[in-house]
Protein backbone atom coordinates (compact mmCIF):
# COMPACT_ATOMS: atom_id res chain seq x y z
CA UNK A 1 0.00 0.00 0.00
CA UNK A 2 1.39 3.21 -0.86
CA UNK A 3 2.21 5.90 1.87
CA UNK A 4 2.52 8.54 -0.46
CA UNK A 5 1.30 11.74 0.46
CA UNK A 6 1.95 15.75 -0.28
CA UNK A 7 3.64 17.61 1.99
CA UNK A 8 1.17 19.94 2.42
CA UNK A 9 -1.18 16.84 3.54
CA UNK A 10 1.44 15.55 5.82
CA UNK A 11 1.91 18.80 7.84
CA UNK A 12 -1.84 18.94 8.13
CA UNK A 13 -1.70 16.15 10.52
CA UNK A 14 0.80 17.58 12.78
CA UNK A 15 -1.35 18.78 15.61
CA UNK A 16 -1.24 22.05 17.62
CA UNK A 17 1.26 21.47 20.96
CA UNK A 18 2.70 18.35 19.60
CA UNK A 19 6.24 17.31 20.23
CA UNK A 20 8.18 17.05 17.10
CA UNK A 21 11.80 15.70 16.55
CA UNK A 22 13.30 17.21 13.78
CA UNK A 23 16.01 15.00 11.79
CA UNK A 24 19.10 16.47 10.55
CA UNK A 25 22.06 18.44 12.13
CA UNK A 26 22.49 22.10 11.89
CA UNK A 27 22.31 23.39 8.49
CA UNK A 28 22.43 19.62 6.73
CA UNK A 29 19.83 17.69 6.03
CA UNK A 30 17.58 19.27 7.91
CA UNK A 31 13.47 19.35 6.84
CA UNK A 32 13.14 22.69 5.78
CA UNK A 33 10.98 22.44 3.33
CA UNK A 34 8.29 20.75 6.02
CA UNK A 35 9.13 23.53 8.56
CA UNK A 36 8.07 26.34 5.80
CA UNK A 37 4.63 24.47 5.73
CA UNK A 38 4.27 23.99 9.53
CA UNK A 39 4.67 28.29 9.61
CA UNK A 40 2.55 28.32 6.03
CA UNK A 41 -0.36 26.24 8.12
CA UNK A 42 0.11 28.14 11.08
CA UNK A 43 0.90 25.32 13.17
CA UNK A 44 1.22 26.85 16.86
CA UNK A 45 2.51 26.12 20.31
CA UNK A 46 4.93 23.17 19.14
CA UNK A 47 7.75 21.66 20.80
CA UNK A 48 11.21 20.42 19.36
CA UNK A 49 13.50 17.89 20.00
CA UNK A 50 17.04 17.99 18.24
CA UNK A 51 20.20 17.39 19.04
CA UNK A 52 21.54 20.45 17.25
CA UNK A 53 19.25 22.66 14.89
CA UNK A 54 19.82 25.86 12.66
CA UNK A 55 17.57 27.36 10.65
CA UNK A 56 14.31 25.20 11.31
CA UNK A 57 14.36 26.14 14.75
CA UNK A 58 14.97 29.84 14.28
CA UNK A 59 12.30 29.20 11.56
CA UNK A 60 9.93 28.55 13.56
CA UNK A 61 11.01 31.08 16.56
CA UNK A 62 10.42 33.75 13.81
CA UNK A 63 7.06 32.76 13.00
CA UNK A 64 5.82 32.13 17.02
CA UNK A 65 5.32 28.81 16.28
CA UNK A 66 7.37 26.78 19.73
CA UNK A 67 6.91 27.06 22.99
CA UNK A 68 9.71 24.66 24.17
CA UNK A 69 12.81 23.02 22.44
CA UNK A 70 14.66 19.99 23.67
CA UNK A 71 18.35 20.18 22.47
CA UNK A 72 22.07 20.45 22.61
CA UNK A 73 22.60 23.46 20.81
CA UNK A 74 20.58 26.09 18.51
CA UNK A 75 23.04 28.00 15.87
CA UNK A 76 24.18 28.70 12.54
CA UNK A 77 27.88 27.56 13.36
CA UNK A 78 30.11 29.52 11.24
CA UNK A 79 27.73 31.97 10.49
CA UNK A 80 26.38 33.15 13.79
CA UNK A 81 24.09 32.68 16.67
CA UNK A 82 19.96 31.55 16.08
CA UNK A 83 18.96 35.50 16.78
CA UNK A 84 15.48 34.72 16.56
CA UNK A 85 15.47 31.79 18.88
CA UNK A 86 17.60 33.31 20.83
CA UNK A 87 14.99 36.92 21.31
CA UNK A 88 12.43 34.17 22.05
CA UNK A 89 14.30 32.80 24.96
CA UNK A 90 15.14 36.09 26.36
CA UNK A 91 11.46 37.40 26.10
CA UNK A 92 10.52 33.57 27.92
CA UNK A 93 8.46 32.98 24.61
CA UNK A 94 10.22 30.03 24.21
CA UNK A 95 11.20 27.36 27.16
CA UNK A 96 14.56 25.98 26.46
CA UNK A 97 15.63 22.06 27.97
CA UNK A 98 18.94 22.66 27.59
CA UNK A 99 20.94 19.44 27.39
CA UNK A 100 24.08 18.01 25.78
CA UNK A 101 23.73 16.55 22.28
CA UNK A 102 24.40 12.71 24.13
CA UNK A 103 21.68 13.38 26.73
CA UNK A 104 19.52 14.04 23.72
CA UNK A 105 20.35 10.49 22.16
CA UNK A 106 20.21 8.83 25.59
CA UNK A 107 16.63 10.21 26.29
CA UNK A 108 15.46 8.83 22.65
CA UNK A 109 16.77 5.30 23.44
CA UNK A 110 14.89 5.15 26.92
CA UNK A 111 11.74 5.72 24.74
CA UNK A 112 13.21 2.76 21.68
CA UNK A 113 13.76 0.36 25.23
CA UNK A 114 10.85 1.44 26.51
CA UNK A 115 12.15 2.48 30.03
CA UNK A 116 11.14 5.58 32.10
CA UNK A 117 15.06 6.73 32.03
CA UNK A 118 18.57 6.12 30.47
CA UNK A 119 22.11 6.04 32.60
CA UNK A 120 24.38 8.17 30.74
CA UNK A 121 28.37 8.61 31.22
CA UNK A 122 30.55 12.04 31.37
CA UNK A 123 28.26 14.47 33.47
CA UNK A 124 30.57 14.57 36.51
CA UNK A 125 32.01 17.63 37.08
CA UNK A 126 29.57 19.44 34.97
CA UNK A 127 27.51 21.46 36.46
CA UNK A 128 24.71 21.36 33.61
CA UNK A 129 22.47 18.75 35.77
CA UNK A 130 22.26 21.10 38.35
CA UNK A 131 21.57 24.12 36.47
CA UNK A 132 18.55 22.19 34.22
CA UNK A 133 17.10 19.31 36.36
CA UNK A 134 17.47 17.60 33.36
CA UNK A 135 19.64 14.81 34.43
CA UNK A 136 18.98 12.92 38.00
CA UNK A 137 21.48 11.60 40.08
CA UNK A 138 20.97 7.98 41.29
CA UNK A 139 23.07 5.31 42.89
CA UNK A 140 24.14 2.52 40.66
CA UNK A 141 22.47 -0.78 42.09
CA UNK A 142 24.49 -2.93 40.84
CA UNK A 143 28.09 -0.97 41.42
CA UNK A 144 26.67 1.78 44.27
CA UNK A 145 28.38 4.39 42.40
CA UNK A 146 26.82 7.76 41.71
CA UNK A 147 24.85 7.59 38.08
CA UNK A 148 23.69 10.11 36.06
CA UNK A 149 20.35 9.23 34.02
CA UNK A 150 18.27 11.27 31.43
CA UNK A 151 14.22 11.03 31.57
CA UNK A 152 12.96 9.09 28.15
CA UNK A 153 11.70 11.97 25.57
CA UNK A 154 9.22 10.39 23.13
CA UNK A 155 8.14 12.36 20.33
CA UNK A 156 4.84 12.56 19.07
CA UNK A 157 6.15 12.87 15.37
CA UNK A 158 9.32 12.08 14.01
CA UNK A 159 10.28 14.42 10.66
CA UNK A 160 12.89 13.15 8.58
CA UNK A 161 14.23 14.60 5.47
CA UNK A 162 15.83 11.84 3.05
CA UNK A 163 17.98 11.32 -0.37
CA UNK A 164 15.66 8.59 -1.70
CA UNK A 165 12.27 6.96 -0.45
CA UNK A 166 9.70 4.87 -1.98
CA UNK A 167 6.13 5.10 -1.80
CA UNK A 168 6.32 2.34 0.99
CA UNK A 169 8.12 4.47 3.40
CA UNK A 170 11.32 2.93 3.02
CA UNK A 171 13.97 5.73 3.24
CA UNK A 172 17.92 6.13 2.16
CA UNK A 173 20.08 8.52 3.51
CA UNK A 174 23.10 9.41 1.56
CA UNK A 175 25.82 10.37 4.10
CA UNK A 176 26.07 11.01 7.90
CA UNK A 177 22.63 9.61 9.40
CA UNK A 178 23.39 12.16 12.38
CA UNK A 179 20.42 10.82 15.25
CA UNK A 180 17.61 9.95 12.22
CA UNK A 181 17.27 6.64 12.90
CA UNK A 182 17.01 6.96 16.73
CA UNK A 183 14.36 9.39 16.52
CA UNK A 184 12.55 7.12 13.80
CA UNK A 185 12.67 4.41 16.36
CA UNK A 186 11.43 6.50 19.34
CA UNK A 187 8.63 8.68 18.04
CA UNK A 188 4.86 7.52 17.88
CA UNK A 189 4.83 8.35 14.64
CA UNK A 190 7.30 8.73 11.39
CA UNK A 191 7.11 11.42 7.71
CA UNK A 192 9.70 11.25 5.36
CA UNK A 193 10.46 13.64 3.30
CA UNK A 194 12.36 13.18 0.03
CA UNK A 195 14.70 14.49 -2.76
CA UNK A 196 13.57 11.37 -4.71
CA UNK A 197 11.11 8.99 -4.41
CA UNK A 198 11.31 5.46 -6.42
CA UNK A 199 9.39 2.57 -7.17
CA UNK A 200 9.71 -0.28 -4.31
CA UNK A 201 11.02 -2.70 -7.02
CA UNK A 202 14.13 -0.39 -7.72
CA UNK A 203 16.01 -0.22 -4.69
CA UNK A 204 20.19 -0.83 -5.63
CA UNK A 205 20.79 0.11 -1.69
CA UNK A 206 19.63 -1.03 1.17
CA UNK A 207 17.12 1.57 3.24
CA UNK A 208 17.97 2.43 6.96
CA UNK A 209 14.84 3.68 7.82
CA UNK A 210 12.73 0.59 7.02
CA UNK A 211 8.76 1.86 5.32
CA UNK A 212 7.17 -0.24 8.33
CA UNK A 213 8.04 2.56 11.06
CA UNK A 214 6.92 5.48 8.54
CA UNK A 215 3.30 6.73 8.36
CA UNK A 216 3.82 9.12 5.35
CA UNK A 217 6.27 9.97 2.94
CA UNK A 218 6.06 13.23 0.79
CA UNK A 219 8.47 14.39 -2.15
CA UNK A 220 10.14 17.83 -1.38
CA UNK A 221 13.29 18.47 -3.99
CA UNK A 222 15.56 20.60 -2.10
CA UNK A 223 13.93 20.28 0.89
CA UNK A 224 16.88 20.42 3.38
CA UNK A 225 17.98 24.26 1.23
CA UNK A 226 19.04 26.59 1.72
CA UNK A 227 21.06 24.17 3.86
CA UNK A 228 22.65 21.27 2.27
CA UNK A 229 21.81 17.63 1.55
CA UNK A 230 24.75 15.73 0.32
CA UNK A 231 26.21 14.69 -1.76
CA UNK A 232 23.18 16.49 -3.64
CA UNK A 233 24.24 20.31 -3.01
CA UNK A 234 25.57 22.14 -0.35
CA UNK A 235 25.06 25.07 2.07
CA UNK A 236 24.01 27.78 0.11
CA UNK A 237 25.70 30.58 1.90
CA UNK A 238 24.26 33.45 0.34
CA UNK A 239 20.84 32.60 1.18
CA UNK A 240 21.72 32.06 5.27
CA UNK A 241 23.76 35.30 5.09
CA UNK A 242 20.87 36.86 3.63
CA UNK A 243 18.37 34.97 6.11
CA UNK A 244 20.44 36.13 8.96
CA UNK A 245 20.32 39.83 7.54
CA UNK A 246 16.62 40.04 6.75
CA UNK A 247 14.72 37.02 8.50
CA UNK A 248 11.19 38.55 8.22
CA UNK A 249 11.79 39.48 4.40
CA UNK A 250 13.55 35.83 3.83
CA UNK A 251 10.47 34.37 5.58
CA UNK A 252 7.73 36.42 3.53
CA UNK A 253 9.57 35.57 0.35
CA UNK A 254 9.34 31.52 1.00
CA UNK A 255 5.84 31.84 2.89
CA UNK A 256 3.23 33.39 2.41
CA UNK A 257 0.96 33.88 5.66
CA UNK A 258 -0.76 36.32 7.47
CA UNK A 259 -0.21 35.75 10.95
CA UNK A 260 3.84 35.63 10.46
């Protein structure tokens, strides 16, 4: 049975207040193309889960559309801090669970094992528990040492922008996976998003995000741009710089809404 859907359809079943986990890192790979139709759709008081986002989360900072993100970091690396994220957190628009990119991961795999929490390694002598209340401090049953664990974060939807799909769902990513396939496992429910999508009968590699887990997949050429999707094209700089310059006029020029 086919899963093939528009992305326009697809965002339409995102609901308001939902927690989404965005695939991706930074500026590659990243579903941009789905995060212009969450703000075209005026999808509203949404929360994020990445392990380090760019542009889709300042994206949707711009356009009002969060309420609380889940992640390591929020920047445009070489080009500069998230400025619109980053007004939203200072004006306490925007609730910020600030953890390390591993505590991320770890939190996703409690959800995949189905357990409450996750142990995770290299937290002593940081003092980011204690500043967040993110990450408990239990003994160890087994060795009575002192343990740091990570409450399970399961999202509600999982987005994930691929090089190939097929109308079953089944997804190929060309390249660094980054956390995809963790958050595929762990959320409720899975949309793909594609530069390509090819008959099921077709396949010369093997998928890594098998069509079972997916609920919809949607064509989007250049979906991950202005950021890159490789080995398809890369970061087009001259589009962040002038994003970074001008984010209303960059926004208005891919998106047409009123509320923005």
């Amino acid at each position: 049975m086919s899963k093939q859907t528009s992305i326009q359809e697809a965002v339409g079943t995102i609901d308001n207040g939902a927690l989404l986990a965005l695939g991706g890192n930074a500026l590659h790979r990243s579903p941009i193309a789905f995060v212009f139709e969450l703000i075209r759709q005026g999808k509203k008081d949404l929360s994020l889960i990445k392990t380090a986002g760019a542009l889709d989360v300042d994206l949707l900072a711009l356009a009002k559309s969060i309420r609380s993100v889940h992640a390591g970091y929020i920047g445009f690396e070489m080009f500069g801090l998230a400025p619109n994220y980053r007004r939203g957190v200072q004006k306490g628009e925007i609730t910020v669970h600030e953890h390390a990119c591993a505590s991320v991961i770890a939190a996703l795999r409690a959800s995949i094992y189905g357990v409450p929490f996750q142990p995770i390694h290299g937290f002593q002598g940081s003092s980011l528990p204690e500043l967040t209340g993110l990450i408990k401090w239990i003994t160890c049953p087994f060795t009575e040492k002192k343990t740091a664990v990570v409450e399970a974060l399961r999202p509600d939807v999982a987005v994930i922008h691929t090089n190939i799909a097929d109308e079953q769902g089944n997804a190929y990513i060309d390249g660094a996976v980054f956390e995809d396939l963790i958050m595929a496992k762990a959320a409720r429910r899975v949309i793909i998003t594609a530069e390509k999508i090819i008959d099921s009968a077709t396949w010369t590699v093997q998928p890594q995000i098998p069509g079972f887990l997916v609920e919809q997949v949607a064509l989007a050429e250049k979906g991950a741009a202005p950021g890159s999707c490789a080995p398809l094209y890369s970061i087009d700089e001259k589009e962040i710089h002038r994003y970074l310059e001008n984010p209303q006029a960059f926004l208005e020029r891919k998106v047409v809404v009123s509320h923005v």
